[in-house]
C-alpha atoms as a PDB file:
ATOM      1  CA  UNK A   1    -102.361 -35.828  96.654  1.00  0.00           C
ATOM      2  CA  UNK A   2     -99.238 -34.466  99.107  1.00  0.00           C
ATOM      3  CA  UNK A   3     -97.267 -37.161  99.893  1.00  0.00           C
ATOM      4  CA  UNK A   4     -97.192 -36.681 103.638  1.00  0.00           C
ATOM      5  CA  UNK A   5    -101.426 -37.681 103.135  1.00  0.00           C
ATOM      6  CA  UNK A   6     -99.979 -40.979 102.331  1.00  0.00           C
ATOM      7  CA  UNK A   7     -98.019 -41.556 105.249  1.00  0.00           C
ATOM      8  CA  UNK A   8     -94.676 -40.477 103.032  1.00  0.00           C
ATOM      9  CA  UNK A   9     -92.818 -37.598 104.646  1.00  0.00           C
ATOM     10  CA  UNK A  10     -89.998 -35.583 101.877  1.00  0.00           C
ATOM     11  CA  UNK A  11     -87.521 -36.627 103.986  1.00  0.00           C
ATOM     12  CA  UNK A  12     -87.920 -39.821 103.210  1.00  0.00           C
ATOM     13  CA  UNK A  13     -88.979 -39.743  99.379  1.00  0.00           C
ATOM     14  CA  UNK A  14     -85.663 -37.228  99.176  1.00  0.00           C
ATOM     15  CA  UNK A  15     -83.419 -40.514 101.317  1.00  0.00           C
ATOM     16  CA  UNK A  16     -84.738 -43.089  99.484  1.00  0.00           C
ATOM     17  CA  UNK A  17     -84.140 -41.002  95.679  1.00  0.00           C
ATOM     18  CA  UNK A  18     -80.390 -40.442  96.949  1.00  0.00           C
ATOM     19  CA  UNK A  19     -80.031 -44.278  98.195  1.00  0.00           C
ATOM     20  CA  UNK A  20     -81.663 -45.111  95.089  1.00  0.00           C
ATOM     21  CA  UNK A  21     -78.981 -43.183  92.738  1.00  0.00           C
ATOM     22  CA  UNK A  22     -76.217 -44.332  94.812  1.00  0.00           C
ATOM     23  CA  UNK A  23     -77.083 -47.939  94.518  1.00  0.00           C
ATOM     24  CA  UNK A  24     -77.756 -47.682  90.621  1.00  0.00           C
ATOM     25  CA  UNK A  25     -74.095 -45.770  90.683  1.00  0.00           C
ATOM     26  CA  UNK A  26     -72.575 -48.750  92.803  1.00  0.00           C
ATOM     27  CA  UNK A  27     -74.256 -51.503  89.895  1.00  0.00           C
ATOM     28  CA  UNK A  28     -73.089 -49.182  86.770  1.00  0.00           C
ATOM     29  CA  UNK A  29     -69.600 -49.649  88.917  1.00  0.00           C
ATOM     30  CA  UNK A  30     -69.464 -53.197  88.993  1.00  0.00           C
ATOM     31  CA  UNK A  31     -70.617 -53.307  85.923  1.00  0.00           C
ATOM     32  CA  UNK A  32     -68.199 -51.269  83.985  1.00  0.00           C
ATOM     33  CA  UNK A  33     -64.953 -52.567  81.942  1.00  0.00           C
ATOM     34  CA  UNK A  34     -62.602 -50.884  84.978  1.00  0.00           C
ATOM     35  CA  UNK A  35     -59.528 -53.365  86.000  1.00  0.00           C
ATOM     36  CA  UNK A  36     -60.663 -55.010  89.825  1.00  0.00           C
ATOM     37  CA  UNK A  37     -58.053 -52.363  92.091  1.00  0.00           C
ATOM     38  CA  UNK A  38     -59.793 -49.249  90.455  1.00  0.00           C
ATOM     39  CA  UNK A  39     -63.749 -50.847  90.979  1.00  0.00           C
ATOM     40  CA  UNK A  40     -62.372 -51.580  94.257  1.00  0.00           C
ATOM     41  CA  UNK A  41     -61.512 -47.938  95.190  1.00  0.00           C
ATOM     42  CA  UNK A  42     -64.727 -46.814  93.399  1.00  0.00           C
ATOM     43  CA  UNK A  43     -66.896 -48.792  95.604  1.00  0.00           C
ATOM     44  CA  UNK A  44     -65.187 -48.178  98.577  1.00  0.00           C
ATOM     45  CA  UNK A  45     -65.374 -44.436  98.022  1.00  0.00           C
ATOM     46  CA  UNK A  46     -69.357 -44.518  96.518  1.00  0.00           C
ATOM     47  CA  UNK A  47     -69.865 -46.932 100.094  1.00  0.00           C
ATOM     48  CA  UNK A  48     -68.082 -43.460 101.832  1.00  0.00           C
ATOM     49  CA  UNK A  49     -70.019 -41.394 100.483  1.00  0.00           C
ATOM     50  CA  UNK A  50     -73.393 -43.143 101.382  1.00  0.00           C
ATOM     51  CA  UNK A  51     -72.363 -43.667 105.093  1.00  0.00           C
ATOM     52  CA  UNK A  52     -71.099 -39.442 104.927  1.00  0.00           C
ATOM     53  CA  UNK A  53     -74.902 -38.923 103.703  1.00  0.00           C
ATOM     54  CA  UNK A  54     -76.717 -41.218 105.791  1.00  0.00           C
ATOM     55  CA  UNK A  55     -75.022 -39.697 108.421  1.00  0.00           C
ATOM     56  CA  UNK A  56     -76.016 -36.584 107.249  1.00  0.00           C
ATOM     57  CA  UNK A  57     -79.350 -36.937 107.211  1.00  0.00           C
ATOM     58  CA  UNK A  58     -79.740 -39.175 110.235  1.00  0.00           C
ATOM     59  CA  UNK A  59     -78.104 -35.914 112.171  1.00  0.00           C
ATOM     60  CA  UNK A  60     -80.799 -33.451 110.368  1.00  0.00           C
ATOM     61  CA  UNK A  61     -83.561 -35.927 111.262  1.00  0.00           C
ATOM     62  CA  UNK A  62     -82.314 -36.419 114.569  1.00  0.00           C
ATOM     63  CA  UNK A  63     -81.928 -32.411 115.004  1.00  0.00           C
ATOM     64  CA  UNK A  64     -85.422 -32.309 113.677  1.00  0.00           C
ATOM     65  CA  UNK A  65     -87.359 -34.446 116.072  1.00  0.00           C
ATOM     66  CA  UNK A  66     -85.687 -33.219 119.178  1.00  0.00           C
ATOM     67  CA  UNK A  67     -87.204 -29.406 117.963  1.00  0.00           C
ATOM     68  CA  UNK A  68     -90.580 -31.274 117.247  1.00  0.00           C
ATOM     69  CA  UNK A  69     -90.110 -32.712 120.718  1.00  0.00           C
ATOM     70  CA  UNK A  70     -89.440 -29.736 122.554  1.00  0.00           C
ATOM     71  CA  UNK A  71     -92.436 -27.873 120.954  1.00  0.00           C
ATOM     72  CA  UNK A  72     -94.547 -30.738 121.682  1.00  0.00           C
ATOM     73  CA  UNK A  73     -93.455 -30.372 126.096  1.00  0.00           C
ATOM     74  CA  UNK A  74     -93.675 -26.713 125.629  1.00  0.00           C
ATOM     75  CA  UNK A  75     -97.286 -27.060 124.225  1.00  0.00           C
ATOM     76  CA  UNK A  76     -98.490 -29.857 126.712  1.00  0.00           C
ATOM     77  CA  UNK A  77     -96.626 -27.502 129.497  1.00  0.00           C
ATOM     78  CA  UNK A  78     -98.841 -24.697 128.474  1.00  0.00           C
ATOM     79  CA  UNK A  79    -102.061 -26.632 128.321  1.00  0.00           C
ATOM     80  CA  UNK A  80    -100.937 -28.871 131.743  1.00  0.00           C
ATOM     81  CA  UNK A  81    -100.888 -24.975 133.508  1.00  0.00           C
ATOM     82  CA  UNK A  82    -104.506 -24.151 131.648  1.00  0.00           C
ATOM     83  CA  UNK A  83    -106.372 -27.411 132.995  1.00  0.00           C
ATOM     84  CA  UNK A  84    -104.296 -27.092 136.116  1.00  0.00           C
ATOM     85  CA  UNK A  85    -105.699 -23.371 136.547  1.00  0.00           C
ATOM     86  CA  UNK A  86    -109.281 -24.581 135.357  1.00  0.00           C
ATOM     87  CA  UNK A  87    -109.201 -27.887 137.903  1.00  0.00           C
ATOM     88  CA  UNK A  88    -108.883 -24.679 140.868  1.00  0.00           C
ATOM     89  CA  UNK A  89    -110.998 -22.912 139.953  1.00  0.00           C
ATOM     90  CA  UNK A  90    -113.763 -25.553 139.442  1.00  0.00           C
ATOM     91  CA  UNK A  91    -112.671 -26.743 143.092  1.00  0.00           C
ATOM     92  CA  UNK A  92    -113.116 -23.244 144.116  1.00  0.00           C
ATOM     93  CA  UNK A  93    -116.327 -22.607 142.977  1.00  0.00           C
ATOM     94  CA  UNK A  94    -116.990 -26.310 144.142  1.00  0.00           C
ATOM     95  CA  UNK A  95    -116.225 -25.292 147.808  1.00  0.00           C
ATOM     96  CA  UNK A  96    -118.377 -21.738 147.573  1.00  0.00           C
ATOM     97  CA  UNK A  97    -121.239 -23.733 146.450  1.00  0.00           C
ATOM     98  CA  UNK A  98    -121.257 -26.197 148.869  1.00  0.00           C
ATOM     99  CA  UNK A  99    -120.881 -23.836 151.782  1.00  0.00           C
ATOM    100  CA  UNK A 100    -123.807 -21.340 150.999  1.00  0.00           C
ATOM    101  CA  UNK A 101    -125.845 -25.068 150.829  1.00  0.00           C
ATOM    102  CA  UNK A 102    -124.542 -25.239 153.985  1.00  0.00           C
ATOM    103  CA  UNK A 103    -125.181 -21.815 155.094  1.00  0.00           C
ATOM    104  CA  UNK A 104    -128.934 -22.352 153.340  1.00  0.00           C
ATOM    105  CA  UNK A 105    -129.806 -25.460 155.343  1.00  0.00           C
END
């Protein structure tokens, strides 16, 4: 089974593996027999690097949905102009009908 069938896109399996490693990188940090200044500038550089790649992908996602969203008004614009042409011409043949009644009675 695809993992978009399950409501999971791979965008967001791919974000959650990378948060995932980060985090376990950040507790193998605090964890590790490093003096308090250096774990200091460890986190604060593993916590730059997670805001640099949520950023990241927050920009790609972001980049992504506006494409989606302009496909999505081009295709409603080209099916707006095929019921709009299909309305006329119903009211069209509408009108032609109702005169020869007209012409008939």
């Amino acid at each position: 089974m695809r993992c978009d069938e399950e409501g999971y896109g791979a965008g967001s399996l791919f974000l959650s593996f990378v948060l995932g490693g980060l985090m376990g990188a950040g507790v193998a940090l605090l964890l590790a027999p490093k003096s308090g200044e250096e774990t200091r500038r460890r986190i604060r550089e593993l916590a730059g690097d997670m805001r640099d790649k949520a950023e990241d992908y927050v920009e790609e996602t972001k980049s992504k949905v506006m494409s989606t969203f302009e496909k999505g008004k081009g295709f409603i614009d080209e099916k707006k102009s095929i019921i709009t042409t299909a309305v006329e011409a119903g009211r069209e043949a509408y009108e032609k009908e109702k005169e020869r009644l007209a012409k008939e009675h």
